[in-house]
C-alpha atoms as a PDB file:
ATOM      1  CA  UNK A   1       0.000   0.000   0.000  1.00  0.00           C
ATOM      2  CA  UNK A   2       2.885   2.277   0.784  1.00  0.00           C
ATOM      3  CA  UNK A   3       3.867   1.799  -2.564  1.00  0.00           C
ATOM      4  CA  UNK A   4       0.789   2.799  -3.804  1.00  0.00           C
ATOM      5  CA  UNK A   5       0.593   5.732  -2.452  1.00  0.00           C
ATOM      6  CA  UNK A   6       4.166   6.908  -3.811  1.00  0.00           C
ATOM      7  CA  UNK A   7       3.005   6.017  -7.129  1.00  0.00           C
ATOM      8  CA  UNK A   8       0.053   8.246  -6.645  1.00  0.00           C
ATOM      9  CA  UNK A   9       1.968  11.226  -5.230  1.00  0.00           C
ATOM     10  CA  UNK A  10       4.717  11.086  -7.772  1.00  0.00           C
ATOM     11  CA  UNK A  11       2.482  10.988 -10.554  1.00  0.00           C
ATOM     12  CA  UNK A  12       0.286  13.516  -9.559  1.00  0.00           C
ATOM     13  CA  UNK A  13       1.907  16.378  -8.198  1.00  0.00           C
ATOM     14  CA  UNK A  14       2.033  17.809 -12.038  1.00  0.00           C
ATOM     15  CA  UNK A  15      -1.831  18.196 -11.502  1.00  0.00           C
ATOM     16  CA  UNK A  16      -0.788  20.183  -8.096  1.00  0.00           C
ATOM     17  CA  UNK A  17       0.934  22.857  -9.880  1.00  0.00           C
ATOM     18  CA  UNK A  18      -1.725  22.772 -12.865  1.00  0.00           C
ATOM     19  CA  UNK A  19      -4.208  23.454 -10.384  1.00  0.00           C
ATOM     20  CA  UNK A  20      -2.760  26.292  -8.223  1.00  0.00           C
ATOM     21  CA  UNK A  21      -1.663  27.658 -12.107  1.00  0.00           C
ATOM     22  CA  UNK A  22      -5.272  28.269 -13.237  1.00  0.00           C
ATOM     23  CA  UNK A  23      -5.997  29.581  -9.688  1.00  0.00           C
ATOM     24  CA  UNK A  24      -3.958  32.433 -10.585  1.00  0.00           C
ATOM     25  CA  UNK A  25      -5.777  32.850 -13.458  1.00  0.00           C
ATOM     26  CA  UNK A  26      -9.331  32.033 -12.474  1.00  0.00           C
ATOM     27  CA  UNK A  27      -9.993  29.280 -14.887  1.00  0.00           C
ATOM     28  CA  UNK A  28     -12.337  26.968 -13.202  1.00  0.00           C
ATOM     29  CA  UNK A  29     -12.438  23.312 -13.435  1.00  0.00           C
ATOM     30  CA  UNK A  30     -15.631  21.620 -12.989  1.00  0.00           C
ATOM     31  CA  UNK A  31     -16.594  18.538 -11.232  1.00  0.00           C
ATOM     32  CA  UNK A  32     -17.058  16.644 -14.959  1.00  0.00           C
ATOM     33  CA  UNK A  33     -13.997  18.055 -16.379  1.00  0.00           C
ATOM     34  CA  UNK A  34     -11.680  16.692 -13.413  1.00  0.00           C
ATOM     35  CA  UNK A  35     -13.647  13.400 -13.853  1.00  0.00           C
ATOM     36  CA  UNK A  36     -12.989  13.172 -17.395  1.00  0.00           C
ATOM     37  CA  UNK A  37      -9.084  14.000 -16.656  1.00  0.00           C
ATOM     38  CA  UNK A  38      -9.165  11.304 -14.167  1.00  0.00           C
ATOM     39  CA  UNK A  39     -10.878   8.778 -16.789  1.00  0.00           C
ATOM     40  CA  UNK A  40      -7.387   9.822 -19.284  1.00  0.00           C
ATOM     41  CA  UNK A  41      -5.526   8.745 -16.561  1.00  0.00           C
ATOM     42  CA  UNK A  42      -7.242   5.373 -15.547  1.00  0.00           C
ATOM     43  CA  UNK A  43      -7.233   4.609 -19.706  1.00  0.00           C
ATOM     44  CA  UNK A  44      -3.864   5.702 -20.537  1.00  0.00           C
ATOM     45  CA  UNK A  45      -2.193   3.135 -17.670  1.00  0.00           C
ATOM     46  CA  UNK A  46      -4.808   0.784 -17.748  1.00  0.00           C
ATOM     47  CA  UNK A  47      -3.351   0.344 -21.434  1.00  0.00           C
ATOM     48  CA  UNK A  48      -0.097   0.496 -20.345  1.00  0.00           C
ATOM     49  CA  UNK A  49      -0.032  -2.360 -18.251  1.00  0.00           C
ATOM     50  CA  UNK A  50      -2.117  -4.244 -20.681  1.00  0.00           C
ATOM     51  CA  UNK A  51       1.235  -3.464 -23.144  1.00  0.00           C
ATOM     52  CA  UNK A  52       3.754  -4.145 -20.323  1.00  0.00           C
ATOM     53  CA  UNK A  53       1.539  -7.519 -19.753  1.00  0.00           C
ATOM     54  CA  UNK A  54       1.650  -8.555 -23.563  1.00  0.00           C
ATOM     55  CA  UNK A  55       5.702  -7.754 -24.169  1.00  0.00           C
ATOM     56  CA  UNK A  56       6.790  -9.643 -21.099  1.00  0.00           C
ATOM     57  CA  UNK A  57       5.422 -12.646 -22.162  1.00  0.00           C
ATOM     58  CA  UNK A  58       6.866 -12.087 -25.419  1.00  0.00           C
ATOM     59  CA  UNK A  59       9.989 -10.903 -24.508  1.00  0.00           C
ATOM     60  CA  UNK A  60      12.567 -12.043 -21.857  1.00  0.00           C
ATOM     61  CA  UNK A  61      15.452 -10.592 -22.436  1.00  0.00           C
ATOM     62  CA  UNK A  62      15.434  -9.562 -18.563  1.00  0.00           C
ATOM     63  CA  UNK A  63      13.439 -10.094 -15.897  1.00  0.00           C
ATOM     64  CA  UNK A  64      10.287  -8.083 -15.787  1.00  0.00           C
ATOM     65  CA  UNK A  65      10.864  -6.547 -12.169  1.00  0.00           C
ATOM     66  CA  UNK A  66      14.091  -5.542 -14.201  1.00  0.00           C
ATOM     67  CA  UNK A  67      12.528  -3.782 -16.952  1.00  0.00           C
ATOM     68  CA  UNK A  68      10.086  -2.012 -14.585  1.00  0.00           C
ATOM     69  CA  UNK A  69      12.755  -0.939 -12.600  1.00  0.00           C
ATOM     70  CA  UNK A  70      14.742   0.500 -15.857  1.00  0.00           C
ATOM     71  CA  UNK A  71      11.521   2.490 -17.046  1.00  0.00           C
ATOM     72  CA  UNK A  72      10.615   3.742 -13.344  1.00  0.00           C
ATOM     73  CA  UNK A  73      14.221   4.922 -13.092  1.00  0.00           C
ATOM     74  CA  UNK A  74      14.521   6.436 -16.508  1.00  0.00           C
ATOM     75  CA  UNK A  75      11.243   8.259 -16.006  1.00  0.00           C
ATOM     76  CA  UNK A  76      12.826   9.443 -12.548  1.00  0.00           C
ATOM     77  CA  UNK A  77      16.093  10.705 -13.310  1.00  0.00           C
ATOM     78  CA  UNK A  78      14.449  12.618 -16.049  1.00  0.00           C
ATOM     79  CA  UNK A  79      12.058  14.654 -13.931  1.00  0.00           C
ATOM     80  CA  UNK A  80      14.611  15.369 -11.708  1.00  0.00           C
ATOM     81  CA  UNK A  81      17.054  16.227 -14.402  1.00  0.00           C
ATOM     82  CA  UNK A  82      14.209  18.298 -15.856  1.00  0.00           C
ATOM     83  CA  UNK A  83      12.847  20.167 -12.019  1.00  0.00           C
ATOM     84  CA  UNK A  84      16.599  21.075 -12.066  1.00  0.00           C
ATOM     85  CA  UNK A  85      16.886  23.014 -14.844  1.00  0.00           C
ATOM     86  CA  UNK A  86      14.010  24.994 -14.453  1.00  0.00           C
ATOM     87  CA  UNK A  87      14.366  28.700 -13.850  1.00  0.00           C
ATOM     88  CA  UNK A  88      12.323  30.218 -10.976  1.00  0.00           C
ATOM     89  CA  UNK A  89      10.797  33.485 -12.725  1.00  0.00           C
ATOM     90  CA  UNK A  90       9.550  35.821 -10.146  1.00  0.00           C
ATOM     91  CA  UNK A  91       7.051  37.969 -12.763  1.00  0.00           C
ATOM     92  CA  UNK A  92       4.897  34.620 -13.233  1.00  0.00           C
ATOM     93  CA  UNK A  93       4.483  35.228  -9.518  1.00  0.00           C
ATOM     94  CA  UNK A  94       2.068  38.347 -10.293  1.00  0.00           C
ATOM     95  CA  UNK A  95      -0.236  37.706 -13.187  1.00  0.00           C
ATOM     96  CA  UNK A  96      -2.746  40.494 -14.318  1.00  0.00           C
ATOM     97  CA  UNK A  97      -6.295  39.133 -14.491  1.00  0.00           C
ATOM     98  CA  UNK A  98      -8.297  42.222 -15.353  1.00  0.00           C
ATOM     99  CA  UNK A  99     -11.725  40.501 -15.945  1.00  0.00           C
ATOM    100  CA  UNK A 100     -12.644  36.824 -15.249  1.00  0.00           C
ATOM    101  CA  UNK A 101     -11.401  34.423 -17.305  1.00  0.00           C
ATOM    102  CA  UNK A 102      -8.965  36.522 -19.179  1.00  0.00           C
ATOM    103  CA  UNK A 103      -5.824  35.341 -19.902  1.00  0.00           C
ATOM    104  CA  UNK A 104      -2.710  36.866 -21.374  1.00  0.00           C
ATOM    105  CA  UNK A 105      -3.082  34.550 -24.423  1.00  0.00           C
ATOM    106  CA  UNK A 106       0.452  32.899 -26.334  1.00  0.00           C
ATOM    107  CA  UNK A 107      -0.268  31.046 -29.342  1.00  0.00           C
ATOM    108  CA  UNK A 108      -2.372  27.759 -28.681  1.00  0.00           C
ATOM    109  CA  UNK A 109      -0.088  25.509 -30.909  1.00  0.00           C
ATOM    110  CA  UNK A 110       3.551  25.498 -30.750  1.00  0.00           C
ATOM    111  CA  UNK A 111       4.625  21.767 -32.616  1.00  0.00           C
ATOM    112  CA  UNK A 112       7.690  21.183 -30.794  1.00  0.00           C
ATOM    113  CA  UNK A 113       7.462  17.358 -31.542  1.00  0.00           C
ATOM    114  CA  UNK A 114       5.186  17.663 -34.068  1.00  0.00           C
ATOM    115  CA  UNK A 115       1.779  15.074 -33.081  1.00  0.00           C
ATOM    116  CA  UNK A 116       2.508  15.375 -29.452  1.00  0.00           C
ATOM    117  CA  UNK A 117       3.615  19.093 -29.501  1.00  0.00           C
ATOM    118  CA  UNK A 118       0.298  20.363 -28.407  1.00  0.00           C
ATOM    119  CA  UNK A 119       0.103  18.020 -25.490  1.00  0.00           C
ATOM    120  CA  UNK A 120       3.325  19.525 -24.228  1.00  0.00           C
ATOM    121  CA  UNK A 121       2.650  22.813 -25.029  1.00  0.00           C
ATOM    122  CA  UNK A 122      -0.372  22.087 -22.074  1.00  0.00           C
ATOM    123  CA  UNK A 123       1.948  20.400 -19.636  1.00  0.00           C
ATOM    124  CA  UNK A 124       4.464  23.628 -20.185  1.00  0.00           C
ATOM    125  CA  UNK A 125       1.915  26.102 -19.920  1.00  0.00           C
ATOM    126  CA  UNK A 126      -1.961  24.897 -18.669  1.00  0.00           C
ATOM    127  CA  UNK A 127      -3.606  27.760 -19.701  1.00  0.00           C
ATOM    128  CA  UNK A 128      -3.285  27.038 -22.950  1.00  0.00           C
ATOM    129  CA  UNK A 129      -6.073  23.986 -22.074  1.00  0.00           C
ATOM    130  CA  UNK A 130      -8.409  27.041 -22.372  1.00  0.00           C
ATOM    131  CA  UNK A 131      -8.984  26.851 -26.006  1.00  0.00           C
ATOM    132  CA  UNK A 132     -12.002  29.343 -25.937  1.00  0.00           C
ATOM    133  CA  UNK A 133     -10.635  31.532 -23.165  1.00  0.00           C
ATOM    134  CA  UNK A 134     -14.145  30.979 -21.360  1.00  0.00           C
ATOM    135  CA  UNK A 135     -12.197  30.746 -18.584  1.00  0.00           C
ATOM    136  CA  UNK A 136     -14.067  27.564 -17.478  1.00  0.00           C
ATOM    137  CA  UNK A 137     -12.096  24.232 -18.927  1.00  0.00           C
ATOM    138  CA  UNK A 138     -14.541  22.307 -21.045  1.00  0.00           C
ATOM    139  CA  UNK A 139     -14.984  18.682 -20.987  1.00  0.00           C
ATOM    140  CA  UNK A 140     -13.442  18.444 -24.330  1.00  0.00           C
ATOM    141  CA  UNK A 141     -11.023  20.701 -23.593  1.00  0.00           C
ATOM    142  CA  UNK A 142     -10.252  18.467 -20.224  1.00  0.00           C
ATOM    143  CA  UNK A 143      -9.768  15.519 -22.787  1.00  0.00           C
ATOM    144  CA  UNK A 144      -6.506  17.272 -23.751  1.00  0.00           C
ATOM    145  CA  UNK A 145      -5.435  18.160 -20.181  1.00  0.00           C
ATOM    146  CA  UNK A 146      -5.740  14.632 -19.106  1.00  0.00           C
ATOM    147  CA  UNK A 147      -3.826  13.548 -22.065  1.00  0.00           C
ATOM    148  CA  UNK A 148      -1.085  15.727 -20.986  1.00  0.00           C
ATOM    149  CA  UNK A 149      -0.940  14.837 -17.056  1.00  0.00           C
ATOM    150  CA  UNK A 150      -1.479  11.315 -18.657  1.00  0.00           C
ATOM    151  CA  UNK A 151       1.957  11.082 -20.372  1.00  0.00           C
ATOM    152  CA  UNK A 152       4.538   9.925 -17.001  1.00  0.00           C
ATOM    153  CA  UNK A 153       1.090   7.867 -15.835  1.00  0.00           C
ATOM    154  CA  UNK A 154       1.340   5.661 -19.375  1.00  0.00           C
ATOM    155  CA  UNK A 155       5.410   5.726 -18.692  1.00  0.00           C
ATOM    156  CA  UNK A 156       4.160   4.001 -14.782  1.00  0.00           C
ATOM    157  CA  UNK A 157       2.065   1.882 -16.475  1.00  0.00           C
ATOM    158  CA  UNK A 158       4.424  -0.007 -18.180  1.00  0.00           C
ATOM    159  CA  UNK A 159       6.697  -0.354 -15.529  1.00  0.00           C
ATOM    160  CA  UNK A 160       3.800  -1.797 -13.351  1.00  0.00           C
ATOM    161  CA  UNK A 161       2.959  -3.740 -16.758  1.00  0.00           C
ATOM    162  CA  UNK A 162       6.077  -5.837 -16.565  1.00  0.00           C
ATOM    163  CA  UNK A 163       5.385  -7.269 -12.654  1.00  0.00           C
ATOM    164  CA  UNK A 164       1.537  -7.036 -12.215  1.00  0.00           C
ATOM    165  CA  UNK A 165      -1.533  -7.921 -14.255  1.00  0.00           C
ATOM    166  CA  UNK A 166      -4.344  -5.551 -14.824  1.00  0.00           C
ATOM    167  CA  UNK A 167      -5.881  -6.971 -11.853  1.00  0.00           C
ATOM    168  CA  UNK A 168      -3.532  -6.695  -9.218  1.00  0.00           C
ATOM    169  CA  UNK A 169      -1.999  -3.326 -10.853  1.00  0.00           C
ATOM    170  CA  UNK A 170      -6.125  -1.731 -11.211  1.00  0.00           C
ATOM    171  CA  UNK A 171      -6.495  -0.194  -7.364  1.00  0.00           C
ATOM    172  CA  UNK A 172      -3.049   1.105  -7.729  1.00  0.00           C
ATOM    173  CA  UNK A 173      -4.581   2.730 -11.254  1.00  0.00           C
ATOM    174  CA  UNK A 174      -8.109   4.034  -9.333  1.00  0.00           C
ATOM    175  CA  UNK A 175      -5.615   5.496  -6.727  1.00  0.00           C
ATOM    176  CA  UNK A 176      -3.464   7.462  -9.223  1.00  0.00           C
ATOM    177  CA  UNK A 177      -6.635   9.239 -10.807  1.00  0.00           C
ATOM    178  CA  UNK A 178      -8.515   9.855  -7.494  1.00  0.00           C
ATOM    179  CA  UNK A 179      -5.097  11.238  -5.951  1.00  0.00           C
ATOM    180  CA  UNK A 180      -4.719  13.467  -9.581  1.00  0.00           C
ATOM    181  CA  UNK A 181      -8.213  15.053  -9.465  1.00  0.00           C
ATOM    182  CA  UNK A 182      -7.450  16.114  -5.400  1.00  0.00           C
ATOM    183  CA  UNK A 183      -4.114  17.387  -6.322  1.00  0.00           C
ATOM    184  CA  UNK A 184      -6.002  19.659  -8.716  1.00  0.00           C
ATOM    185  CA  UNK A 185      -8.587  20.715  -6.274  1.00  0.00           C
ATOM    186  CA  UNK A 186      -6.132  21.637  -3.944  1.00  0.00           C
ATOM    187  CA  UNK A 187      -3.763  23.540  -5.919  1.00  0.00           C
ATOM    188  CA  UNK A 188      -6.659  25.908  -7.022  1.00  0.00           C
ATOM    189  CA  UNK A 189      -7.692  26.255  -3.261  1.00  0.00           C
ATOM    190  CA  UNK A 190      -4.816  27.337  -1.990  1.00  0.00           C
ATOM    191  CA  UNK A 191      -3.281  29.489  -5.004  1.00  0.00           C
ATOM    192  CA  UNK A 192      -1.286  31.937  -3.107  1.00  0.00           C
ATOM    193  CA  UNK A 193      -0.906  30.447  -0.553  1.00  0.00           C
ATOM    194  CA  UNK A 194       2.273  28.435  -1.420  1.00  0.00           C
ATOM    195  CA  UNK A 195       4.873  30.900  -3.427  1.00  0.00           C
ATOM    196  CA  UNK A 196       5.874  29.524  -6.589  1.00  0.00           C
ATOM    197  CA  UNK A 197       9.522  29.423  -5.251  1.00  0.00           C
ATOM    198  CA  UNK A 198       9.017  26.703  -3.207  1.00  0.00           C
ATOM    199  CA  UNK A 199       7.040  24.891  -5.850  1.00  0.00           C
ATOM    200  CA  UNK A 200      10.148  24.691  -8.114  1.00  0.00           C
ATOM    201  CA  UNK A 201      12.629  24.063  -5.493  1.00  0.00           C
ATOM    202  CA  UNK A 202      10.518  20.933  -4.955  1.00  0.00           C
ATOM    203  CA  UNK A 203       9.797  19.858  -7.966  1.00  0.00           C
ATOM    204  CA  UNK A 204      12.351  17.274  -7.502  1.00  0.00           C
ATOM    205  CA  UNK A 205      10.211  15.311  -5.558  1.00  0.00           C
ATOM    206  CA  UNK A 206       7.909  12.977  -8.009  1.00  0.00           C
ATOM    207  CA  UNK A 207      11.175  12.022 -10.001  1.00  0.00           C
ATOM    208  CA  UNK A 208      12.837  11.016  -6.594  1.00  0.00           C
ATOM    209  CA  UNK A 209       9.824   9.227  -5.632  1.00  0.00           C
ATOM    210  CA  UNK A 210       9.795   6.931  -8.926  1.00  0.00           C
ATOM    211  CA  UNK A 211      13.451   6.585  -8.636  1.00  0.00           C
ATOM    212  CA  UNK A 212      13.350   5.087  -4.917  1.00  0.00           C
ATOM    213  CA  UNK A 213      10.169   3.039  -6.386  1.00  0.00           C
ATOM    214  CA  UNK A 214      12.665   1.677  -8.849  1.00  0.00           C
ATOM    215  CA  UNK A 215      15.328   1.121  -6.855  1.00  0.00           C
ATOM    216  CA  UNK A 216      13.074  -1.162  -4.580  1.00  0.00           C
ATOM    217  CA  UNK A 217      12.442  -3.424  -7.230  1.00  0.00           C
ATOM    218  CA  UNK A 218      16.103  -4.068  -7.657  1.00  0.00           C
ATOM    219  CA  UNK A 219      16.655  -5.099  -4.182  1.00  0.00           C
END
């Protein structure tokens, strides 16, 4: 169970910051939006594991606690490689809302990896989720959130893939998206409350978490 739970922290502390982000901005998330975020997340592992399932029994070129371990670590070293080199900057501290729901707008699409440069584009900067600039996130429009926060979830998946079936591996999934949706209720509520500072001096912490994960399997 402890387990669990770091799996659900790690992987859902992204939704933290997205949450306290659109606090500053006053983009609201309803109930059926954060449900529909949480139903990306439950899909994109559940098909995960169903992958990391299928290529173990296919493939044994190590052993699968092994190959979980390698992904879990991977994914780990990277956040923390990528928390790291993240600049605090002190003006996205103070942002200018002058009516509700508007946004200093940037251009929506910015292809850095072509297909998936949208979805990282949203994971970079959430308020770009706001297609409409309603200032209320859409159902649709949560479709593309979730696919975003979705992306290290998938990267767990396999790793939970290679040493659990869906069965065992499903409360661990239910966790994850309950634990993502509360993470983003609770960074809206207490937006200002927590200066951005200390948010990126932490944001070391899911990548250590998988990395301790995956250093448990190897023992």
């Amino acid at each position: 169970m402890g387990i669990a739970i770091m799996f659900a922290i790690a992987l859902s502390l992204d939704g933290f910051g997205v949450g306290m982000s659109y606090g500053l901005r006053r983009i609201r998330i309803p109930w059926a939006s954060m449900l529909m975020i949480a139903f990306c997340t439950v899909v994109a592992m559940s098909l995960a594991v169903l992958f990391g399932g299928w290529f173990v029994q296919w493939v044994q070129f190590l052993p699968p606690n092994m190959l979980g371990a390698i992904i879990l670590l991977s994914l780990g070293i990277y956040q923390v490689v990528r928390a790291l080199s993240q600049k605090y900057d002190p003006e996205e501290e103070a942002i200018e809302v002058s009516t509700f729901g508007a946004v200093a707008r940037v251009p929506v699409i910015k292809f850095q990896f072509e297909i998936l440069g949208i979805v990282i584009q949203v994971l970079r900067y959430p308020e770009q989720a706001d297609l409409d600039g309603s200032g209320i996130i859409t159902i649709k429009e949560s479709a593309l959130l979730g696919t975003a926060l979705s992306l290290d979830a998938f990267a767990s998946g396999l790793a939970i893939g290679f040493s659990s079936g869906i069965i065992h591996s499903f409360p661990v999934i239910l966790l994850v998206a309950l634990t993502q949706v509360l993470m983003l209720r609770i960074g809206q509520v207490v937006t200002g409350l927590v200066p951005r500072a200390i948010l990126t001096r932490i944001g070391f912490l899911p990548g250590t978490l998988l990395i301790l994960i995956g250093l448990g399997k190897l023992i």
